[in-house]
Protein backbone atom coordinates (compact mmCIF):
# COMPACT_ATOMS: atom_id res chain seq x y z
CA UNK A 1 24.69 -3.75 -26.91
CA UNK A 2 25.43 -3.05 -23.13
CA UNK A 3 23.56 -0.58 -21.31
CA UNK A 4 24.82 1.07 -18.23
CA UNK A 5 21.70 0.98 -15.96
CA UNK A 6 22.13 3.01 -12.82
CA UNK A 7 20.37 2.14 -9.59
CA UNK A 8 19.21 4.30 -6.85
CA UNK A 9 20.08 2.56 -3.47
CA UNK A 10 16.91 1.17 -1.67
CA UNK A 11 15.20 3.09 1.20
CA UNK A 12 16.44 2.11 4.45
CA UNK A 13 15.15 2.14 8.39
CA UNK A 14 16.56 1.20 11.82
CA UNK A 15 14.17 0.12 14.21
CA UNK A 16 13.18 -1.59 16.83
CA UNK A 17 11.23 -5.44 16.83
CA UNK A 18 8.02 -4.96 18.72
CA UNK A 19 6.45 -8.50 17.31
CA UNK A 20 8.11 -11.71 16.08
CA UNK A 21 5.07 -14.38 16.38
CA UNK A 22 4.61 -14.74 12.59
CA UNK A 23 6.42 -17.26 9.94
CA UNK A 24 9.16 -15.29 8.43
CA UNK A 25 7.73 -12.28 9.61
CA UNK A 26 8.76 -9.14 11.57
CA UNK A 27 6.90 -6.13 12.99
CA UNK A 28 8.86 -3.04 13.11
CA UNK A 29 8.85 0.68 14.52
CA UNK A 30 10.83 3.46 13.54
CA UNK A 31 10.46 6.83 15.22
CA UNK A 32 11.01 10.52 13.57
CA UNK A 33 10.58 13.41 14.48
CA UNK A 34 8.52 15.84 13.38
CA UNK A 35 7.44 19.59 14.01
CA UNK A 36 3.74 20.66 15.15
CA UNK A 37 1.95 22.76 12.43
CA UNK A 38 0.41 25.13 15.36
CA UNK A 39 2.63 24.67 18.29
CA UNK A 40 6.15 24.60 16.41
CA UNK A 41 7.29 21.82 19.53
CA UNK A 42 9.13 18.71 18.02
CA UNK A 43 6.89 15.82 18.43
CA UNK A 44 8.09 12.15 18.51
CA UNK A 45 6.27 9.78 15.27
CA UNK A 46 5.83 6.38 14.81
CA UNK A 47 5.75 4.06 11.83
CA UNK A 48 4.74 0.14 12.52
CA UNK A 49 5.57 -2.06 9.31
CA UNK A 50 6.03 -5.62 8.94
CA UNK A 51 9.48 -6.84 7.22
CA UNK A 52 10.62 -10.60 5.87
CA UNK A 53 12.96 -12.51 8.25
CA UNK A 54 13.73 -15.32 6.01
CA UNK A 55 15.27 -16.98 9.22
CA UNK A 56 14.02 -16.43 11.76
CA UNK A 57 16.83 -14.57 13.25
CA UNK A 58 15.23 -11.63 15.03
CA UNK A 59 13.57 -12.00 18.74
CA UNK A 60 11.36 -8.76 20.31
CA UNK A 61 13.52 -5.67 21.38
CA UNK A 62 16.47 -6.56 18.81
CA UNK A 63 17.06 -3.43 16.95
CA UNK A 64 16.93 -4.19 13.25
CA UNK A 65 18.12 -2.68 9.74
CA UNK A 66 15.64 -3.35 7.06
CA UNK A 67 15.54 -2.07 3.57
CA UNK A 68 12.40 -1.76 0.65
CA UNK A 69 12.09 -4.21 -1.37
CA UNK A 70 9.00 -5.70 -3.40
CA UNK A 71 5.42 -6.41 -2.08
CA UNK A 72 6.12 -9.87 -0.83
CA UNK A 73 2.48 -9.94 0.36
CA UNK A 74 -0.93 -7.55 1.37
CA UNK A 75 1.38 -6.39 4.20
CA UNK A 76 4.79 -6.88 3.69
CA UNK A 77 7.55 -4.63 1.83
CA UNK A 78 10.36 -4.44 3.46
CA UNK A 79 13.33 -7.20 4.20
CA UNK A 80 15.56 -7.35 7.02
CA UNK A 81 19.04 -6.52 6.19
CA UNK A 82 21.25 -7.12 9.58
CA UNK A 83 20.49 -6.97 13.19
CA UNK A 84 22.60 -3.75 14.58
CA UNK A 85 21.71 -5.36 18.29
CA UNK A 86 20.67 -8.14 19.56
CA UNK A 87 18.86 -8.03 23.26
CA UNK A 88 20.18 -10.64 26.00
């Protein structure tokens, strides 16, 4: 019997590559923006997560597409999916 299982696609971030000293490991930040509850101003957010670079293709400053993917470790969710641009 064949099932048709439908998939939602994964979650997906650019950002940019703030730390590359680990093993098949990059640190990431994506920005957002996001309105003050009190002051109604648009105010600039960070998020810093760390994302598998199986090899070791990205270098600090490349900006990076990475998608969700399984907890690969305490730390780590995410998986880098291309570089969008590389830094000279």
């Amino acid at each position: 019997m064949e099932t048709n299982k439908k998939t939602r696609p994964r979650k997906e971030m650019v950002g940019t590559v703030v730390s590359a000293r680990m093993a098949k490991t990059i640190a990431v930040v994506a920005s957002h923006h996001a309105v003050h509850p009190i002051f109604k101003k648009t105010i600039k957010r960070f998020t810093k997560f760390k994302a598998h670079d199986e090899k070791n293709s990205a270098k600090v400053g490349d900006i990076v597409r990475v998608r969700l993917a399984r907890p690969l470790s305490k730390d780590k969710c995410w998986k880098l999916v291309e570089i969008v641009k590389k830094t000279t």
